[in-house]
C-alpha atoms as a PDB file:
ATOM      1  CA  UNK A   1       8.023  -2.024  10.697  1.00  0.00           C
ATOM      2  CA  UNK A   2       7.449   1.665   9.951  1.00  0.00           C
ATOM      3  CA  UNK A   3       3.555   2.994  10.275  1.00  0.00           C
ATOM      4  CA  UNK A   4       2.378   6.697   9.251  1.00  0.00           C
ATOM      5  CA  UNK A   5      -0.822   8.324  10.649  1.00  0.00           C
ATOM      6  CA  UNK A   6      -2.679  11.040   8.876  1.00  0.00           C
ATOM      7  CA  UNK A   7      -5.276  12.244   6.421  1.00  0.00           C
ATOM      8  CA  UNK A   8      -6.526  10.532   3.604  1.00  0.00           C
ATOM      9  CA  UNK A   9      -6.405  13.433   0.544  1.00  0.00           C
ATOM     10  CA  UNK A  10      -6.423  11.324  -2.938  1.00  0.00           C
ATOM     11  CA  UNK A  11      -6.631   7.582  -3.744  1.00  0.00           C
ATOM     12  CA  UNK A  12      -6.420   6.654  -7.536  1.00  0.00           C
ATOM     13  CA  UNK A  13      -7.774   3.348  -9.325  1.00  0.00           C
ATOM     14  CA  UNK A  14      -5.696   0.196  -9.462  1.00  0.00           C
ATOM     15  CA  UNK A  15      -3.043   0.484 -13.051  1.00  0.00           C
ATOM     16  CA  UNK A  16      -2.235  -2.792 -14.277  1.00  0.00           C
ATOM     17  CA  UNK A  17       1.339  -2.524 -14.882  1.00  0.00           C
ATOM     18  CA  UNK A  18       2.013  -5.929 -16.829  1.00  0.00           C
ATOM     19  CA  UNK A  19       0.128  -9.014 -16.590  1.00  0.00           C
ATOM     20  CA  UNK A  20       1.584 -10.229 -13.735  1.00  0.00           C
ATOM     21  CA  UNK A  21       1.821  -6.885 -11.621  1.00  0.00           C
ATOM     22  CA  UNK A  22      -0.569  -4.537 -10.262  1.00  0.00           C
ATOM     23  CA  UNK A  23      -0.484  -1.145  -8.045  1.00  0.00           C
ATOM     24  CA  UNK A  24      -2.747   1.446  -6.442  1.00  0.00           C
ATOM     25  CA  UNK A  25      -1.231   4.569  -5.115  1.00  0.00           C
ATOM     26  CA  UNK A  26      -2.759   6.985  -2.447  1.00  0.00           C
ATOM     27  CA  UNK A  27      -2.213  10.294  -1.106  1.00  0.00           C
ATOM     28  CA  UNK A  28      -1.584  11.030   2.806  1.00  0.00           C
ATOM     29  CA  UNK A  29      -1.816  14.316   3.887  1.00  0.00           C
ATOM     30  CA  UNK A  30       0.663  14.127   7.126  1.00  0.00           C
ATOM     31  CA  UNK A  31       1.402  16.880   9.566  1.00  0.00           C
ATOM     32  CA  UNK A  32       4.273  16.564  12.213  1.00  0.00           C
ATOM     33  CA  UNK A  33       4.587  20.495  11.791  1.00  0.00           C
ATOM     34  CA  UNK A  34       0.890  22.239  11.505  1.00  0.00           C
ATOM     35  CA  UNK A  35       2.986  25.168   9.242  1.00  0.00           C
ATOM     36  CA  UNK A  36       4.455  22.353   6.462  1.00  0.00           C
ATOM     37  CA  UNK A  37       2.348  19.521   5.866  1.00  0.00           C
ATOM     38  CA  UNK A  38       3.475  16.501   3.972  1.00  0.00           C
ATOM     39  CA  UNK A  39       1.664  14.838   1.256  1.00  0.00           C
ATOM     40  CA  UNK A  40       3.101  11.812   1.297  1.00  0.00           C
ATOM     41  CA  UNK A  41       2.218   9.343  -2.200  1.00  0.00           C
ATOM     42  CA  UNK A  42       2.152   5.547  -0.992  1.00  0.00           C
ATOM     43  CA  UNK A  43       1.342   2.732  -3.024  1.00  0.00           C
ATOM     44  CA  UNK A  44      -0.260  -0.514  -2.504  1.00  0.00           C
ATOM     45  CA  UNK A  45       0.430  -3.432  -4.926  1.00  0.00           C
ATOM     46  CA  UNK A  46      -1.092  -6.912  -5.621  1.00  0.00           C
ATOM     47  CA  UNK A  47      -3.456  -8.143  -3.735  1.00  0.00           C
ATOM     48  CA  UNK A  48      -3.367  -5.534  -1.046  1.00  0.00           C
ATOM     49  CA  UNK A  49      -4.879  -2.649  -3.950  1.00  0.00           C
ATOM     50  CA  UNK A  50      -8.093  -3.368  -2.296  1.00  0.00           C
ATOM     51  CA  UNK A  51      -7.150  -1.889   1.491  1.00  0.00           C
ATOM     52  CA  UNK A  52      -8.448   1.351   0.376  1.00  0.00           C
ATOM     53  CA  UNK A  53     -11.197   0.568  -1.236  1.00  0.00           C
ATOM     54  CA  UNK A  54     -13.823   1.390   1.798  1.00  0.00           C
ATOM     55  CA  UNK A  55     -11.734   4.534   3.147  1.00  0.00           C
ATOM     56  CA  UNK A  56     -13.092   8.127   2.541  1.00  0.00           C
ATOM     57  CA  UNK A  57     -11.059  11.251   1.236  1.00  0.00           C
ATOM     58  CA  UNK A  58     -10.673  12.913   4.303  1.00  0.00           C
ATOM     59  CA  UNK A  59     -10.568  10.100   6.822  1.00  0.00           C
ATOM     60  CA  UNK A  60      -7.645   9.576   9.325  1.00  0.00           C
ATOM     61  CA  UNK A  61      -5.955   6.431   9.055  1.00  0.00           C
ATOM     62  CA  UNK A  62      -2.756   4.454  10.004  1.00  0.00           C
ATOM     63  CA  UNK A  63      -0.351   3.253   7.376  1.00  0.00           C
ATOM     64  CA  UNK A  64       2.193   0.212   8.081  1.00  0.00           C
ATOM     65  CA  UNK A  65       4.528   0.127   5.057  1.00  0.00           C
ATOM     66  CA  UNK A  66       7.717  -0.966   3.668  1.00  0.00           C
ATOM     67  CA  UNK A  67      10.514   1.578   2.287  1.00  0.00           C
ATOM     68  CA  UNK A  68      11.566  -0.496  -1.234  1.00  0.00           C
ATOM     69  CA  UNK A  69      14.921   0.733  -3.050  1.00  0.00           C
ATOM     70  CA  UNK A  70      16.285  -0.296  -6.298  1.00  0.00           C
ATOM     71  CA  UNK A  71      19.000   0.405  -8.602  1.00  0.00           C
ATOM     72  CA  UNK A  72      18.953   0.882 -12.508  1.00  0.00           C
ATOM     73  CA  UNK A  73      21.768   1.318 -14.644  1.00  0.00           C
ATOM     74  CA  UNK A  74      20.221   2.851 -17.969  1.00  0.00           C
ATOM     75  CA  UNK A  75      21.892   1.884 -21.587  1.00  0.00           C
ATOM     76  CA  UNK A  76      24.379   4.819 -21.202  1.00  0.00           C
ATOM     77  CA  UNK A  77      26.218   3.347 -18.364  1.00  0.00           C
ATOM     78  CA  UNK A  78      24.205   5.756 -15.529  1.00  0.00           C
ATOM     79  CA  UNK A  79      22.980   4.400 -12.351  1.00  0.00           C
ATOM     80  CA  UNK A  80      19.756   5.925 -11.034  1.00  0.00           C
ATOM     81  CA  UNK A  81      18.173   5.433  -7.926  1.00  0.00           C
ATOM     82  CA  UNK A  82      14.119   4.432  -7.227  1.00  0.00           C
ATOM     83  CA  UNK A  83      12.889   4.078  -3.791  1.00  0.00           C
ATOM     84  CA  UNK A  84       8.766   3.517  -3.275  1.00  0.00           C
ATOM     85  CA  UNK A  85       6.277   3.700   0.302  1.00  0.00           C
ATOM     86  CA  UNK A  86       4.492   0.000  -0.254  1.00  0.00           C
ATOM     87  CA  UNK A  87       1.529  -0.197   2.330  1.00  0.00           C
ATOM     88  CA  UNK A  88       1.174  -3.628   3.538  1.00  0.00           C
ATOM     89  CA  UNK A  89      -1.674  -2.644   6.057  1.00  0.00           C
ATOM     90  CA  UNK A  90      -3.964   0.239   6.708  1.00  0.00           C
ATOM     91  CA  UNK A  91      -6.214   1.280  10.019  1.00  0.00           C
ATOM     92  CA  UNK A  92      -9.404   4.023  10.658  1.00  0.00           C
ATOM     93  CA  UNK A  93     -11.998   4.270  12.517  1.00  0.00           C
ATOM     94  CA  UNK A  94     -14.386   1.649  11.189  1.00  0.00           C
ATOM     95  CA  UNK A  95     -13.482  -1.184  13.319  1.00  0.00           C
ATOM     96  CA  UNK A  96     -15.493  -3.893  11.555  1.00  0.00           C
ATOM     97  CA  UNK A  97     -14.502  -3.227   8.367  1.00  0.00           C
ATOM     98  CA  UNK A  98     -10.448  -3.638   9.599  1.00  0.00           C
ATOM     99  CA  UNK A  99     -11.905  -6.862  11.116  1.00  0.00           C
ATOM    100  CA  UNK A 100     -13.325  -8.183   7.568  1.00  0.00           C
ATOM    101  CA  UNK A 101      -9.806  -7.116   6.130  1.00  0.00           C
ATOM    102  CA  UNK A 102      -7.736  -9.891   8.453  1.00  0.00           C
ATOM    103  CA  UNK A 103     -10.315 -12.204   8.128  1.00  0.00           C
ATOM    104  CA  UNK A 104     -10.141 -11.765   3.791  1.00  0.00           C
ATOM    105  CA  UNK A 105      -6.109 -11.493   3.974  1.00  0.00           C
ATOM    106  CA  UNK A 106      -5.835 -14.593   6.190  1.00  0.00           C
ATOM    107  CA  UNK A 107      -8.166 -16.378   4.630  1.00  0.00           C
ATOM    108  CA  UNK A 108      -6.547 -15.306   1.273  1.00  0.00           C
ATOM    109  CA  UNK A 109      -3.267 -16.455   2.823  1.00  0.00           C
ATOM    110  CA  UNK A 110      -4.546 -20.137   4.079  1.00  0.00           C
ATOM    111  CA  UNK A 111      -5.592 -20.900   0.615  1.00  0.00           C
ATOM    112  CA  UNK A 112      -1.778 -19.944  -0.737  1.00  0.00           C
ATOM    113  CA  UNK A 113      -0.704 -22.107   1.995  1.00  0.00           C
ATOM    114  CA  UNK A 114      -3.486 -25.049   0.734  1.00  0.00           C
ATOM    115  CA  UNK A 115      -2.224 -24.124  -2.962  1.00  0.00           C
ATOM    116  CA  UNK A 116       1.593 -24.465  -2.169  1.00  0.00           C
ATOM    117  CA  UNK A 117       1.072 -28.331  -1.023  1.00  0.00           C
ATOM    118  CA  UNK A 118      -0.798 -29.251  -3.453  1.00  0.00           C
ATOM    119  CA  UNK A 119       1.136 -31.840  -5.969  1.00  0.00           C
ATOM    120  CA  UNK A 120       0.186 -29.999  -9.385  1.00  0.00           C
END
């Protein structure tokens, strides 16, 4: 599990890629050294778009995220690299609204689980 604290600077609207696939991307302003700050692009997909839906520009939150890699080999025979920052789970200050998140997301996942046992 990797998880990145810092400053909220942009957050863009949800892109529906295909039918099937959605993604929201974000912008966190990081700063290990004061001098060179990092402004790191993340991107949340699915039906975790919504986790930044209540957080302000400017607010400090914590990221938990997964570092995603793929390979593409284009119709000339070259292989090209992707990698992508997917954020699985997001923290700040407002406790109760982090609260309402696990309560949505687990309630979200029980009714997968219900879904996945059902015959049809």
């Amino acid at each position: 599990m990797i998880n990145i604290e810092g400053k909220l600077i942009e957050k863009f609207e949800t892109v529906q890629i295909t039918e099937t696939f959605k993604k929201r991307e974000f912008v966190l302003e990081y700063i290990e050294n004061p001098e060179y700050p990092e402004f790191i692009k993340i991107e949340l997909i699915q039906d975790k778009c919504y986790l930044i839906d209540k957080i302000n520009i400017g607010e400090q939150i914590k990221v938990y995220l997964n570092i995603k890699g793929r390979k593409w080999t284009n119709k000339e025979g070259k292989i090209n690299y992707f990698n992508s920052l997917q954020a699985w789970k997001i923290e700040f200050e407002n406790e109760n609204y982090n609260q309402e998140l696990d309560q949505k997301v687990n309630n979200s996942d029980e009714e997968e689980n219900i879904n996945e046992k059902l015959p049809f």
